[in-house]
Protein backbone atom coordinates (compact mmCIF):
# COMPACT_ATOMS: atom_id res chain seq x y z
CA UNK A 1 -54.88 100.77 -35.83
CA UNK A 2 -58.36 102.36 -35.39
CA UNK A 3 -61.14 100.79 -36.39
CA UNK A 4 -64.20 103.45 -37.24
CA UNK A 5 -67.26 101.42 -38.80
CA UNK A 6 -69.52 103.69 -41.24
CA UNK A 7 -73.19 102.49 -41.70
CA UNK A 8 -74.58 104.29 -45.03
CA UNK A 9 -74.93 104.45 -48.70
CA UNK A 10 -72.73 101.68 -50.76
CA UNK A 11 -71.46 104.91 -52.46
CA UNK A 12 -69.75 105.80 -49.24
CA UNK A 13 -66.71 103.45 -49.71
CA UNK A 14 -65.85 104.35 -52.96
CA UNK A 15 -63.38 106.74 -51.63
CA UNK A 16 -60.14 107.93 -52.74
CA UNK A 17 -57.37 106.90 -50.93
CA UNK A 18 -59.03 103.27 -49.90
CA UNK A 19 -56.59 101.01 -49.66
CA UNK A 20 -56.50 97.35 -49.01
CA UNK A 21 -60.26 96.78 -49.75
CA UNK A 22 -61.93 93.17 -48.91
CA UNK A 23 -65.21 92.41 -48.47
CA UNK A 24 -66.08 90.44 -44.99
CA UNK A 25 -69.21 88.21 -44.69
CA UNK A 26 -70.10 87.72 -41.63
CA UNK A 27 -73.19 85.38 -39.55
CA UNK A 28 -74.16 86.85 -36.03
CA UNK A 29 -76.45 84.80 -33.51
CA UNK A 30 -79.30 87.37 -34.83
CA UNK A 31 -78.81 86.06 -38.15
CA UNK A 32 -77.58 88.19 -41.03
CA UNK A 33 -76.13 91.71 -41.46
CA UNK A 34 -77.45 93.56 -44.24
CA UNK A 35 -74.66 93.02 -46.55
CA UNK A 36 -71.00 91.86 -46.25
CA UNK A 37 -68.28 94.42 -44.60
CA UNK A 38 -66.29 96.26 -46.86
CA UNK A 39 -62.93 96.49 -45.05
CA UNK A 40 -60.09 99.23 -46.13
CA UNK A 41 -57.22 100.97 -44.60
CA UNK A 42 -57.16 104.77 -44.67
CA UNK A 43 -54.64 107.12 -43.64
CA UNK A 44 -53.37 104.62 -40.48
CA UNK A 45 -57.25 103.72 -40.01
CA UNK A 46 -59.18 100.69 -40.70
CA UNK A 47 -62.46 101.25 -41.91
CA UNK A 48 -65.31 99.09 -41.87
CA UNK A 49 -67.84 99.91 -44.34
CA UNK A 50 -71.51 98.53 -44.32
CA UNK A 51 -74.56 99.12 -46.82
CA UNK A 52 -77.36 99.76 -44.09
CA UNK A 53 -80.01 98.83 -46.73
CA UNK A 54 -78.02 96.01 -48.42
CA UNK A 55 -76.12 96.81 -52.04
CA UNK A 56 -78.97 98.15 -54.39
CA UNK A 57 -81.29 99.30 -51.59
CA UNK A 58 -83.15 95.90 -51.22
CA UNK A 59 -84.19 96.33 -47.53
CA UNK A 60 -87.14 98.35 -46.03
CA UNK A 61 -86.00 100.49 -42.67
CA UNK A 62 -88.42 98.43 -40.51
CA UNK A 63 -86.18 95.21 -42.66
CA UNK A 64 -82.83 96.52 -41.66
CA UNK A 65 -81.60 93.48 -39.06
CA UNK A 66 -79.92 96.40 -36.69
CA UNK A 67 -79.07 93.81 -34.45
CA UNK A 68 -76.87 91.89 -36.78
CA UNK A 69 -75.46 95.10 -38.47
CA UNK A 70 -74.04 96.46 -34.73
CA UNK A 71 -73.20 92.83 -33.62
CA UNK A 72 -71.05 92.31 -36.64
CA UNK A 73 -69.18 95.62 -36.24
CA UNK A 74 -68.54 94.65 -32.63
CA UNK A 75 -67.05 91.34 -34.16
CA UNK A 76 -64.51 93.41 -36.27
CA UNK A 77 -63.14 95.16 -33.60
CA UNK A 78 -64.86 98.43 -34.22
CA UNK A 79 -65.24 100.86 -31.48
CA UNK A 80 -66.62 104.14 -33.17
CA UNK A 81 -69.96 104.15 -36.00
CA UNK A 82 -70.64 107.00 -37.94
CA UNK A 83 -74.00 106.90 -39.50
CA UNK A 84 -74.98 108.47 -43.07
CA UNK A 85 -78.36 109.26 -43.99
CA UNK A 86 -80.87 111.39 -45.10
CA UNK A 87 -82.95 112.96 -43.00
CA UNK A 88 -85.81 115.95 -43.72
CA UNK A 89 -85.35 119.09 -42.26
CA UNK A 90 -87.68 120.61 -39.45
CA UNK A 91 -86.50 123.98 -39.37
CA UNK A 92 -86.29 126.48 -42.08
CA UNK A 93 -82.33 127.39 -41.46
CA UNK A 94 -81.29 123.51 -42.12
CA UNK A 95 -81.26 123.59 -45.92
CA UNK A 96 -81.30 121.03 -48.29
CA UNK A 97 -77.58 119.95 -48.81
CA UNK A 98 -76.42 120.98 -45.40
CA UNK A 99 -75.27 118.37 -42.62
CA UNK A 100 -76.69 117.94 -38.88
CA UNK A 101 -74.94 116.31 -36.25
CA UNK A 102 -77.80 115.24 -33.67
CA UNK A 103 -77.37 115.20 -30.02
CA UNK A 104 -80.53 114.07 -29.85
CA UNK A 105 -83.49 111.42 -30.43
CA UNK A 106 -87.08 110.62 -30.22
CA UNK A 107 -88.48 107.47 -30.71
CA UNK A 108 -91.38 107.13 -33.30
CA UNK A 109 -91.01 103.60 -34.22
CA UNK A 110 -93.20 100.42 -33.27
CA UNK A 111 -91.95 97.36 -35.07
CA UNK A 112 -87.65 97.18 -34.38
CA UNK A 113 -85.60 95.01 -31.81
CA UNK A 114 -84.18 97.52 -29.89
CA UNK A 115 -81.77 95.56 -27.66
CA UNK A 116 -79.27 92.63 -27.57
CA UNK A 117 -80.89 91.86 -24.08
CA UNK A 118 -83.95 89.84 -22.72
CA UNK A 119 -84.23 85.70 -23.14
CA UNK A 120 -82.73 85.42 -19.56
CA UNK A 121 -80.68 88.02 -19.15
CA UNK A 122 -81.46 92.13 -18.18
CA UNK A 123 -79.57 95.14 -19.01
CA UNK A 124 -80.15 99.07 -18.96
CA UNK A 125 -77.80 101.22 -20.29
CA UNK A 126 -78.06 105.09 -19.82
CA UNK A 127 -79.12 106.49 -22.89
CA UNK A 128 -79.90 110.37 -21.91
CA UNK A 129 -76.94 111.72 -24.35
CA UNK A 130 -77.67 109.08 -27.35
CA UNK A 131 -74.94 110.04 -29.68
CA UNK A 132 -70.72 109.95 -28.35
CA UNK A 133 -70.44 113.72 -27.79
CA UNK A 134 -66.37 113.03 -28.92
CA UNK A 135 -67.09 111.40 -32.32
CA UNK A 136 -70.09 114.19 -32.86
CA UNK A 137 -67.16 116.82 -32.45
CA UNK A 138 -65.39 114.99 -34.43
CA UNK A 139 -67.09 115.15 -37.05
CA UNK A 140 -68.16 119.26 -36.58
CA UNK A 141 -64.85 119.78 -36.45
CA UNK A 142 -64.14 118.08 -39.57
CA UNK A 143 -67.03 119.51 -41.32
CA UNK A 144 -66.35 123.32 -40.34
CA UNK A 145 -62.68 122.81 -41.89
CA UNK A 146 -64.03 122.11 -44.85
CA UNK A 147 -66.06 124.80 -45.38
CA UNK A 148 -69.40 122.74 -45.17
CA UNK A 149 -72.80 123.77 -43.78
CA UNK A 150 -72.90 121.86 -40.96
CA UNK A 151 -75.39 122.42 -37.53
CA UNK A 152 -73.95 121.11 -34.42
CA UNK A 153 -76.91 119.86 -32.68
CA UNK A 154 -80.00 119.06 -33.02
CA UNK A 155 -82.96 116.59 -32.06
CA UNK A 156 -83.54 113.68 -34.98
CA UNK A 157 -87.03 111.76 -35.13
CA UNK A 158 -86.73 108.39 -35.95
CA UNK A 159 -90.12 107.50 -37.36
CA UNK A 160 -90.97 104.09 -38.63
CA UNK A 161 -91.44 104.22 -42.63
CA UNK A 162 -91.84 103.75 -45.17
CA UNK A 163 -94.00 106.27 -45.87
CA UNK A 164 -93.19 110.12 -44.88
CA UNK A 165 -94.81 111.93 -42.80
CA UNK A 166 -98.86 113.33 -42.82
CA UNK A 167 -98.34 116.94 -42.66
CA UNK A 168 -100.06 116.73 -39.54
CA UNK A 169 -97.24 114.73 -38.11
CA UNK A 170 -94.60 117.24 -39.60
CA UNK A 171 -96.02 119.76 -37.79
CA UNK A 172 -96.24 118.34 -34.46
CA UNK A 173 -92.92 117.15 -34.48
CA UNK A 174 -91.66 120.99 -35.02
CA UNK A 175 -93.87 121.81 -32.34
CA UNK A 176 -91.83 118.87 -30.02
CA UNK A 177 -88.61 121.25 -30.65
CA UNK A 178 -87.47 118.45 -33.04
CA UNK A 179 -85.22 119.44 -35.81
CA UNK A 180 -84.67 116.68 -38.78
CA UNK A 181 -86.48 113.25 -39.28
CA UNK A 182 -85.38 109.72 -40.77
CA UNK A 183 -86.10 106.10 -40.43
CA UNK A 184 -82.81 104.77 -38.92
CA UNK A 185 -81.01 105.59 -36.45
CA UNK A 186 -82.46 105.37 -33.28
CA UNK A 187 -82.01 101.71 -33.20
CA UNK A 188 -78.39 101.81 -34.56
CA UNK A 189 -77.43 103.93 -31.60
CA UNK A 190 -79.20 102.58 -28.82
CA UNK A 191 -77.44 98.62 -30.11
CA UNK A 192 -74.50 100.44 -30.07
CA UNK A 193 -74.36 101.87 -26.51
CA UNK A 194 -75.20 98.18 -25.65
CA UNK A 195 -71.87 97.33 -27.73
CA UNK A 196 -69.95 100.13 -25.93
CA UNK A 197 -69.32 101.51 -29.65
CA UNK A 198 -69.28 105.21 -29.59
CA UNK A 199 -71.79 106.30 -31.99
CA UNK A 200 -72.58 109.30 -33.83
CA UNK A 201 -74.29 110.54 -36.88
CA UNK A 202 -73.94 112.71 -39.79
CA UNK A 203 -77.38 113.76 -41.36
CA UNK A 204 -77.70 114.93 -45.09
CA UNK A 205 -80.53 117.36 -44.82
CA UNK A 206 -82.53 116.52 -48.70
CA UNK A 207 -85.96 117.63 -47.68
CA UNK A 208 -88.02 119.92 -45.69
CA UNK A 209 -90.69 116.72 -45.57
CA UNK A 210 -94.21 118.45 -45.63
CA UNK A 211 -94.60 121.16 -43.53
CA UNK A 212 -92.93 124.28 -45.62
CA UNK A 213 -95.71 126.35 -46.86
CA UNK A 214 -93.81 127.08 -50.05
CA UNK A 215 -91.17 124.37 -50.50
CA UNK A 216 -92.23 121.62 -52.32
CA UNK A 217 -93.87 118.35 -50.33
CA UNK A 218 -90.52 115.41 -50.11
CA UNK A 219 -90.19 113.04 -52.92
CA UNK A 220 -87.92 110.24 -53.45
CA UNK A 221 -86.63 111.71 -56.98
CA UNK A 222 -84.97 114.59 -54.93
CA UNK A 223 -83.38 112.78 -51.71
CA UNK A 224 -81.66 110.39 -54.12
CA UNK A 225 -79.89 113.07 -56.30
CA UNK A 226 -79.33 115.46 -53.45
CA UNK A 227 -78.07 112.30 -51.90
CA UNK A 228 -75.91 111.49 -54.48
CA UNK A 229 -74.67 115.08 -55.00
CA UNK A 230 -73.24 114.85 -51.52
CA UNK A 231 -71.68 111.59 -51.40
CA UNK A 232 -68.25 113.23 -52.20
CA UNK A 233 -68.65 115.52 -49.26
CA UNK A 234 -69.37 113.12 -46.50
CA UNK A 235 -66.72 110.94 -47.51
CA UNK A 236 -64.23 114.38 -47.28
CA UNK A 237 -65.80 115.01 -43.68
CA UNK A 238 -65.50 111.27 -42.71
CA UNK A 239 -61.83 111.13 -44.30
CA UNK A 240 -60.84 114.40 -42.07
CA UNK A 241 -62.60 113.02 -38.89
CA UNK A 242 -61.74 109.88 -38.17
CA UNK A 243 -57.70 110.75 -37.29
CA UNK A 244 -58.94 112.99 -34.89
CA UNK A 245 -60.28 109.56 -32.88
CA UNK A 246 -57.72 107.86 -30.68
CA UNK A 247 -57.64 105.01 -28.19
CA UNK A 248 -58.26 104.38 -25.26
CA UNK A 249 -61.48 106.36 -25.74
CA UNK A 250 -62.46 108.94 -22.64
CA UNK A 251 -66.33 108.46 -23.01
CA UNK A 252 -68.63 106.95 -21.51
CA UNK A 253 -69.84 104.93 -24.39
CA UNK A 254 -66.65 102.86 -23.55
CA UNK A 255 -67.96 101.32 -20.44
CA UNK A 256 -71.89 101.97 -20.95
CA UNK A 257 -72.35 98.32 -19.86
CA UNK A 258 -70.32 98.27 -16.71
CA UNK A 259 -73.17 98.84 -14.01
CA UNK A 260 -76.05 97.70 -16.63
CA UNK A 261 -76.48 94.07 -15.84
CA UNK A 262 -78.74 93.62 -13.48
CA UNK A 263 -79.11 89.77 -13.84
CA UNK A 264 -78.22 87.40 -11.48
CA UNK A 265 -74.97 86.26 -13.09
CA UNK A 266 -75.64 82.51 -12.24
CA UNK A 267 -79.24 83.01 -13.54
CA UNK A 268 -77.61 83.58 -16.62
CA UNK A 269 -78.64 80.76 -19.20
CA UNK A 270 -74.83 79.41 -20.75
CA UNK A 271 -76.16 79.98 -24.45
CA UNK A 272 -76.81 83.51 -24.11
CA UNK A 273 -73.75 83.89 -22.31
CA UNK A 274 -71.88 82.25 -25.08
CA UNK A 275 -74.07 84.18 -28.08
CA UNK A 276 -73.23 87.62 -26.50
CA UNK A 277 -69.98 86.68 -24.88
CA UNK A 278 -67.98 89.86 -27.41
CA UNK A 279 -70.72 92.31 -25.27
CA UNK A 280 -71.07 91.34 -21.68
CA UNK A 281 -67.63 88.96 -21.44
CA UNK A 282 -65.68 91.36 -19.26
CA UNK A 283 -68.58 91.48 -16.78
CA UNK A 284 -70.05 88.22 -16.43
């Protein structure tokens, strides 16, 4: 049975069709995930569902323990993420309400654990294509059946939050070629090509954050109810995309770690080995 994680909203796994629901708690040697794992079968599928900001949005972005979230969904046997959020739109043609599968990311944040790695051990995983180009099709695919404004590409700023952007920021980032911004996801996906979990998003465009000369400037009043006013149609998109994933998976993302460990493998303290023994087991 596949198991596709999805890292969002709590909304998200209210969906018809859900069967077999539990909830999962879970401890990870970088302490706790945000929330506990909401488990469900759908359509032949298992689904693991996880509240990136904890149920009732207690948890800042720079708060989010990434680390944890992605370790626990490694401990569940999950080998594809699909990320929900909302993200502002860069570009006049990516309207509010439509959806943006990135191919791309820049880096804007300063305070996050980025890695699983370090305290005696060294790893560096390619990370040039950030996002599982099969899931991100995937999910296009599943979108464009629908019916649903969806662009296939794009590059996503992940900034650091909480606060938007200074309109001087929103315009340099347009003038960087960028195309939508959040606070998320860049350390979700880069935790996950250390897990060798293919990982891919799907942005809800709510915004055009500050730099539209005529749109209004992004409040938190209209991401939530455009946000909620789309719920429905992610969960459609994710409900039509994930039978189109199948194992064994033919990305890279599967074996990301294989020639990353550069660590002498005696040189390896026995505690790290043992804390990240689901992640580097088959090659040390």
């Amino acid at each position: 049975m596949h198991r596709v994680g999805v890292i969002g909203g709590s909304g998200l796994y209210d969906m018809v069709g859900l069967e077999d629901i539990e909830r999962v708690p879970l401890t990870t040697p970088f302490g706790a995930p945000s929330d506990e794992y909401v488990c469900g079968t759908l359509a032949g599928s298992r689904l693991i569902f996880l509240p990136r900001h904890g149920r009732g949005h207690r948890l800042l972005p720079t708060e989010v323990n990434y680390r944890a979230n992605i370790f626990g969904m490694k401990q569940l046997g999950v080998e594809w993420i699909i990320a929900v959020g909302a993200v502002g739109s860069l570009r006049e043609d990516i309207r509010p309400g439509h959806l943006v599968v990135p191919d791309q990311l820049i880096d804007r944040t300063t305070q996050r654990p980025s890695t699983f790695f370090g305290d005696g051990i060294v790893a560096h995983v390619a990370f040039a294509d950030p996002f599982c180009p099969l899931l991100g099709k995937a999910l296009i695919d599943a979108a464009q059946h629908l019916g649903t404004p969806v662009h296939s590409r794009g590059t996503y700023v992940c900034m650091e939050g909480p606060q938007f952007s200074t309109r001087a920021e929103s315009q340099l980032y347009r003038q960087w070629g960028a195309d939508v911004i959040g606070m998320t996801n860049l350390q979700e996906a880069k935790l996950a090509r250390e897990a060798e979990i293919c990982f891919a998003t799907l942005a809800l465009a709510t915004d055009y954050d500050c730099w539209h000369a005529t749109e209004a400037d992004v409040v938190i009043g209209d991401i939530l109810r455009i946000l909620n006013d789309n719920v429905a149609m992610a969960q459609r998109v994710i409900a039509a995309a994930v039978p189109q994933v199948h194992s064994p998976r033919a990305c890279a993302c599967a074996t990301a770690l294989e020639h990353a460990i550069i660590t002498d493998r005696a040189r390896i303290p026995d505690d790290v080995k043992r804390d990240l023994r689901i992640i580097i087991g088959k090659y040390v």
